[in-house]
C-alpha atoms as a PDB file:
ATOM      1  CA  UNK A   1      -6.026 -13.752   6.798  1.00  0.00           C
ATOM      2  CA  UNK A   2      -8.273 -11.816   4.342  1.00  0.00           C
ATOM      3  CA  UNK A   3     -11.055 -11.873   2.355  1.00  0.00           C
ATOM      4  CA  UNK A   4     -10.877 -10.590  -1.115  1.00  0.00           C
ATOM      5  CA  UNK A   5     -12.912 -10.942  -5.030  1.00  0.00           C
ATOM      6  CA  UNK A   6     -11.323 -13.838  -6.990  1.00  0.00           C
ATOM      7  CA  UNK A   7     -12.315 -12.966 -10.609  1.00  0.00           C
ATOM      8  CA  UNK A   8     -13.388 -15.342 -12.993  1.00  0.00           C
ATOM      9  CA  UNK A   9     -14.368 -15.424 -16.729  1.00  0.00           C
ATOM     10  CA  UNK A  10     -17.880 -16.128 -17.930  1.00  0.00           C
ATOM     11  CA  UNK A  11     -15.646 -19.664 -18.520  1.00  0.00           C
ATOM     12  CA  UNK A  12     -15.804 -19.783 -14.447  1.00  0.00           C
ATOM     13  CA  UNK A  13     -11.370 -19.108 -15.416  1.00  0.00           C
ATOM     14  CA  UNK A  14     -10.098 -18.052 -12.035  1.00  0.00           C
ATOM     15  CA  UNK A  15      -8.219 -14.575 -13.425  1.00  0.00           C
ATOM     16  CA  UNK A  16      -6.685 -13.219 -10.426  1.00  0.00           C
ATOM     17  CA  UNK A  17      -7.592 -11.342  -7.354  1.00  0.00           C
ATOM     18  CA  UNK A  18      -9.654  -7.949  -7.955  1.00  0.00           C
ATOM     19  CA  UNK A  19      -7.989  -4.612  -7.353  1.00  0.00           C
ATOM     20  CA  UNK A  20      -8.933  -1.003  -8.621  1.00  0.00           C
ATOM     21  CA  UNK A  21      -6.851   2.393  -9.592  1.00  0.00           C
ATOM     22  CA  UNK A  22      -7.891   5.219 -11.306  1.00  0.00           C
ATOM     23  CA  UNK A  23     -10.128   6.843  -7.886  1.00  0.00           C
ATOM     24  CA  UNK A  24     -11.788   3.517  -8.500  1.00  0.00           C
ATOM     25  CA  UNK A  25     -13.144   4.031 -11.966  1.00  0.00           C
ATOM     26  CA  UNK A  26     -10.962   0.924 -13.846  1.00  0.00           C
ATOM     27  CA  UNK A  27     -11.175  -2.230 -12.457  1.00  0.00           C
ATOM     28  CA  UNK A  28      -8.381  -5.000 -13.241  1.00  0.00           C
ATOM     29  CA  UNK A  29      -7.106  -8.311 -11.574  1.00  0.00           C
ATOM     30  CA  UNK A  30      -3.866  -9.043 -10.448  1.00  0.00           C
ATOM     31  CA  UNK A  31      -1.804 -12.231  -8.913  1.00  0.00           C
ATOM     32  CA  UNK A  32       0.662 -10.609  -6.707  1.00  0.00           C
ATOM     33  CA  UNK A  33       1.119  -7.932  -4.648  1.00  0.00           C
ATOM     34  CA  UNK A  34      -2.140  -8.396  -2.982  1.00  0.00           C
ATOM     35  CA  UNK A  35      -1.823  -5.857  -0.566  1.00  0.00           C
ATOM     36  CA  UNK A  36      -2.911  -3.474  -3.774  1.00  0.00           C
ATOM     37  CA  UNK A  37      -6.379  -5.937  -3.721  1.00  0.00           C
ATOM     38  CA  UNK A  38      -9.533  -5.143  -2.716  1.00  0.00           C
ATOM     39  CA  UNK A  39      -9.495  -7.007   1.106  1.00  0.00           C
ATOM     40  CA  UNK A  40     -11.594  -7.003   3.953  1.00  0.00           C
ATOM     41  CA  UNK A  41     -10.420  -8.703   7.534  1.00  0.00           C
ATOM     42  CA  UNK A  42     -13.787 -10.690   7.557  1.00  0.00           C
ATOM     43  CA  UNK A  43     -15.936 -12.231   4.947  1.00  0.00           C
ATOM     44  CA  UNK A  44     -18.882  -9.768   6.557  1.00  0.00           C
ATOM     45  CA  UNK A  45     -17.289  -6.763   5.636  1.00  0.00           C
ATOM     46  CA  UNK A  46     -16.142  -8.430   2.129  1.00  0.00           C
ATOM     47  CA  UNK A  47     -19.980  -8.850   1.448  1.00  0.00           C
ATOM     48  CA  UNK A  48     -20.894  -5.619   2.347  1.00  0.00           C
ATOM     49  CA  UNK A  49     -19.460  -4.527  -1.061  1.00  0.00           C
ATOM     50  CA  UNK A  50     -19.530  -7.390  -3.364  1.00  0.00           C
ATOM     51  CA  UNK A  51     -22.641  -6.280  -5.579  1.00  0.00           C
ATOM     52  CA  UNK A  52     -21.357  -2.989  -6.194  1.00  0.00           C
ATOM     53  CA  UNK A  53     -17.918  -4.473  -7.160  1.00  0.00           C
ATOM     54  CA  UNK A  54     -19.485  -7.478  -8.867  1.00  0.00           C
ATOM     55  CA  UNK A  55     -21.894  -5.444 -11.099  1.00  0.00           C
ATOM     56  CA  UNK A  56     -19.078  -3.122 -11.909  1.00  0.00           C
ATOM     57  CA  UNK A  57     -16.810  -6.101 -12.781  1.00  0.00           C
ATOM     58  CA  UNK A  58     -19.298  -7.633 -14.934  1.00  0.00           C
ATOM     59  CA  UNK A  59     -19.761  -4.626 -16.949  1.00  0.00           C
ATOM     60  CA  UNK A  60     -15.793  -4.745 -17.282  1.00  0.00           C
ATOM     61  CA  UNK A  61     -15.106  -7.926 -18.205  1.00  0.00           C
ATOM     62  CA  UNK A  62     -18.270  -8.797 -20.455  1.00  0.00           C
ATOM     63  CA  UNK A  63     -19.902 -12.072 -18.729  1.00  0.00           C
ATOM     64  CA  UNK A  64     -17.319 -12.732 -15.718  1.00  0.00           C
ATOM     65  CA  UNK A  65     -18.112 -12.923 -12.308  1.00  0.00           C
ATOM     66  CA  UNK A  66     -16.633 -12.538  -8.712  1.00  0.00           C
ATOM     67  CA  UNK A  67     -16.316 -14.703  -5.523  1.00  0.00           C
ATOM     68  CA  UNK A  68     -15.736 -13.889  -2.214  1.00  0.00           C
ATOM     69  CA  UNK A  69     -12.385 -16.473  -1.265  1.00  0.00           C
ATOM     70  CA  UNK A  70      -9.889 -15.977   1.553  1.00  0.00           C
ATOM     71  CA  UNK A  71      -6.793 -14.490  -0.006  1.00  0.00           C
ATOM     72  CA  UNK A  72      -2.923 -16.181  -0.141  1.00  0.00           C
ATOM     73  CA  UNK A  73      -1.008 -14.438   2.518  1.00  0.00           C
ATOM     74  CA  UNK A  74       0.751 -11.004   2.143  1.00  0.00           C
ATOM     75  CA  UNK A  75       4.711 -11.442   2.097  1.00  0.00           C
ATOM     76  CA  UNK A  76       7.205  -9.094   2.208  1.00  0.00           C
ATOM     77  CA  UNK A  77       8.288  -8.866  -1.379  1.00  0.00           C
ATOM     78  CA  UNK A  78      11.969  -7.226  -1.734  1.00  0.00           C
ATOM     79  CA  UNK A  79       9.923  -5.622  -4.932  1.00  0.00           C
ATOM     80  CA  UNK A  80       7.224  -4.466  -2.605  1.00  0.00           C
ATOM     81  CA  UNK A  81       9.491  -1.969  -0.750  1.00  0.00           C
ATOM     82  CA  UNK A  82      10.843   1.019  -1.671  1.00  0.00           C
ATOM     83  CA  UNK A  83      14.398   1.932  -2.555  1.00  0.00           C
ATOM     84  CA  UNK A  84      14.689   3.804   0.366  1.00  0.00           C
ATOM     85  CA  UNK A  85      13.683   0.970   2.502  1.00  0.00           C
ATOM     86  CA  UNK A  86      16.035  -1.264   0.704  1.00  0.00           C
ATOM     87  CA  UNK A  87      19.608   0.954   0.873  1.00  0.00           C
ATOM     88  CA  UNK A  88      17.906   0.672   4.749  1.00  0.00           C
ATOM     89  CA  UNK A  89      18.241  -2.486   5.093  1.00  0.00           C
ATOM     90  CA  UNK A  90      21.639  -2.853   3.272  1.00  0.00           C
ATOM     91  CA  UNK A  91      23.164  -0.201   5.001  1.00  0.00           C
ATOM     92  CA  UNK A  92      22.188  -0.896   8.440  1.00  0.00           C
ATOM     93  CA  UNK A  93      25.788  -0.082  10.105  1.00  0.00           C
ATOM     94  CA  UNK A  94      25.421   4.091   8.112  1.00  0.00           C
ATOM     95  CA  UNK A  95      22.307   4.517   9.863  1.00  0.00           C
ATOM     96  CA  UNK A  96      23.612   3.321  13.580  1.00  0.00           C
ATOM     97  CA  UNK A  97      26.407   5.470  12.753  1.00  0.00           C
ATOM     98  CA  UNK A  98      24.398   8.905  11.626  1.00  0.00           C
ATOM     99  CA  UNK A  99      21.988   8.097  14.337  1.00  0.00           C
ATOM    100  CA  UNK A 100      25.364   8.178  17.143  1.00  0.00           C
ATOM    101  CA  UNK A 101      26.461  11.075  15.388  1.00  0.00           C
ATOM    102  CA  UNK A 102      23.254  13.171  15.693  1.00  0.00           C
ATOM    103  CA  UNK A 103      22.999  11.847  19.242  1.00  0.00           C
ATOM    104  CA  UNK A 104      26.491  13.036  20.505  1.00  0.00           C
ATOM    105  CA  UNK A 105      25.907  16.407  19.176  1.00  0.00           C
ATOM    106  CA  UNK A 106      22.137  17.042  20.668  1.00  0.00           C
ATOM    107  CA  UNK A 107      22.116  14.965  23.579  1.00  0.00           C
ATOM    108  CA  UNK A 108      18.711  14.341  25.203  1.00  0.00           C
ATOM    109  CA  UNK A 109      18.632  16.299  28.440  1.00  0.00           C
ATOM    110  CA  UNK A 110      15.985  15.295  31.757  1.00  0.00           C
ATOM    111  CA  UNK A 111      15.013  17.214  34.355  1.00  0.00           C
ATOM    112  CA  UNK A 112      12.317  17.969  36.695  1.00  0.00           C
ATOM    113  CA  UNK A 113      11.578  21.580  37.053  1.00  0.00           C
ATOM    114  CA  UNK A 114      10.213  23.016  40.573  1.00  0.00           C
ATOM    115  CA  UNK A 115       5.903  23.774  40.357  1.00  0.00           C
ATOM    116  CA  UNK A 116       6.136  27.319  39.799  1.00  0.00           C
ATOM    117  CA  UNK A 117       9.030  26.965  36.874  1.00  0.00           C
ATOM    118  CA  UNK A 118       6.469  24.850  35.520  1.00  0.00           C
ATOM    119  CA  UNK A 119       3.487  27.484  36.138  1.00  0.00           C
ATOM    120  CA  UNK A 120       5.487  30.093  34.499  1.00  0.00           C
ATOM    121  CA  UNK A 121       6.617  28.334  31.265  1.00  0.00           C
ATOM    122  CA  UNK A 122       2.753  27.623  31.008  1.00  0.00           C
ATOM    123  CA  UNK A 123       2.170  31.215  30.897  1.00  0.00           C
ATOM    124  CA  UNK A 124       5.173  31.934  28.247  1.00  0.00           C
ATOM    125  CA  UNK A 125       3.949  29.027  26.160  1.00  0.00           C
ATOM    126  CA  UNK A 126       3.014  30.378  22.562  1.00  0.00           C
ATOM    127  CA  UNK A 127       0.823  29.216  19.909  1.00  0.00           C
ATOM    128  CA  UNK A 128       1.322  28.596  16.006  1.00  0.00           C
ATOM    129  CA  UNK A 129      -0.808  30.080  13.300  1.00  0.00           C
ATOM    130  CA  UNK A 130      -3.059  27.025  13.718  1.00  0.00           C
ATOM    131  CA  UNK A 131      -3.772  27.803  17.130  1.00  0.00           C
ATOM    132  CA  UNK A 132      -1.509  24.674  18.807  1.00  0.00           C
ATOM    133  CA  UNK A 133       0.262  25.542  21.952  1.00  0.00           C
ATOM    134  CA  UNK A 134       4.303  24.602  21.058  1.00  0.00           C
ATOM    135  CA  UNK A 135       5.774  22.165  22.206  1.00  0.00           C
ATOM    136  CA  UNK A 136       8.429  21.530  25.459  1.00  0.00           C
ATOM    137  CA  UNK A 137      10.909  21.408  23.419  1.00  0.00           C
ATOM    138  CA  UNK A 138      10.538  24.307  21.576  1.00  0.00           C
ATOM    139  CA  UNK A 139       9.393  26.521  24.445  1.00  0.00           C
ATOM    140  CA  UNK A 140      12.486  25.542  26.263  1.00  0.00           C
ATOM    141  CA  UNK A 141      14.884  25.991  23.534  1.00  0.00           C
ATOM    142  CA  UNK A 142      13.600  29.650  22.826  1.00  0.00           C
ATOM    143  CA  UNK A 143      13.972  30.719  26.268  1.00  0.00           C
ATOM    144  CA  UNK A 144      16.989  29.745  26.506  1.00  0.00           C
ATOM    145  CA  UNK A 145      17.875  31.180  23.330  1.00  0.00           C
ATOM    146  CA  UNK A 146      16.807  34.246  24.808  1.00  0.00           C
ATOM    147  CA  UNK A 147      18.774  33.663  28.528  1.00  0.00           C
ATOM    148  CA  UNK A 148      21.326  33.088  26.169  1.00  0.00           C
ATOM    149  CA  UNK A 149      21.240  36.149  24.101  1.00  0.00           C
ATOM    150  CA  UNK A 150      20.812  38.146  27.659  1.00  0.00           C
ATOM    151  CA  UNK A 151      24.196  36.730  28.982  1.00  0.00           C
ATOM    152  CA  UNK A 152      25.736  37.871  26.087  1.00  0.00           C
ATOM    153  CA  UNK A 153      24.854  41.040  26.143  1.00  0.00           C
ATOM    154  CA  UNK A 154      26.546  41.387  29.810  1.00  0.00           C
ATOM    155  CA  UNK A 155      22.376  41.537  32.290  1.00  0.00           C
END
């Protein structure tokens, strides 16, 4: 449940449910998609901000007003989601199948490497340009990338 700004006329005509776009600079109402309304998740937080958006909405619509009213309920619109998450949902058997796919070829290995294994790689661990230390993964895949390399070359 959520609070949002029903807008009215200076005819006290319900309009539609207040949103904003434009960095906040236009102000418009709308009677669907509410999740691009202004909402708050209690009527407290809803009146922290009502004369700002009231005066504003005033201004915009010559004369009309706002009210604080608890909003209709959210769905999940099929127009609401993306394409992306559409072909998702459509397609659900193509993802299972990529996912298996990608799984067979890097399997997730588990171990548990002795203390001083452990000590050592914490030594050997690197860090990026933003100062972060890498990650397991990656510190394990480069050295043994490099054991690798050293087989190769007959040590």
């Amino acid at each position: 449940m959520y609070y949002g700004y029903r807008c009215y006329t200076k005819e006290d005509k319900p309009l539609g449910w207040l949103y904003t776009f434009d960095s906040n600079l236009e102000y418009a109402f709308i009677n669907k998609s509410f999740h691009l309304c202004k909402r708050w998740k209690t009527e407290k937080g809803a009146k922290k901000h009502f004369d700002h958006y009231n005066n504003n909405w005033q201004f915009k619509s010559k004369g009309g007003y706002l009210k604080i009213e608890i909003m209709p309920e959210i769905t999940d619109n099929e127009k609401e989601k993306s394409s992306q998450q559409r072909w998702n949902e459509a397609n659900r058997d193509a993802l299972y199948q990529a996912q298996e796919n990608y799984n067979q070829k890097r399997p997730i290995m588990s171990f548990r490497p002795k203390a001083e294994l452990l000590e050592w790689l914490d030594e050997e661990r690197e860090t990026d340009d933003n100062g972060e230390p890498e990650t397991d993964a990656s510190l394990l895949n480069r050295k043994l990338e490099k054991l690798r390399q050293l087989e190769q070359k007959g040590f």
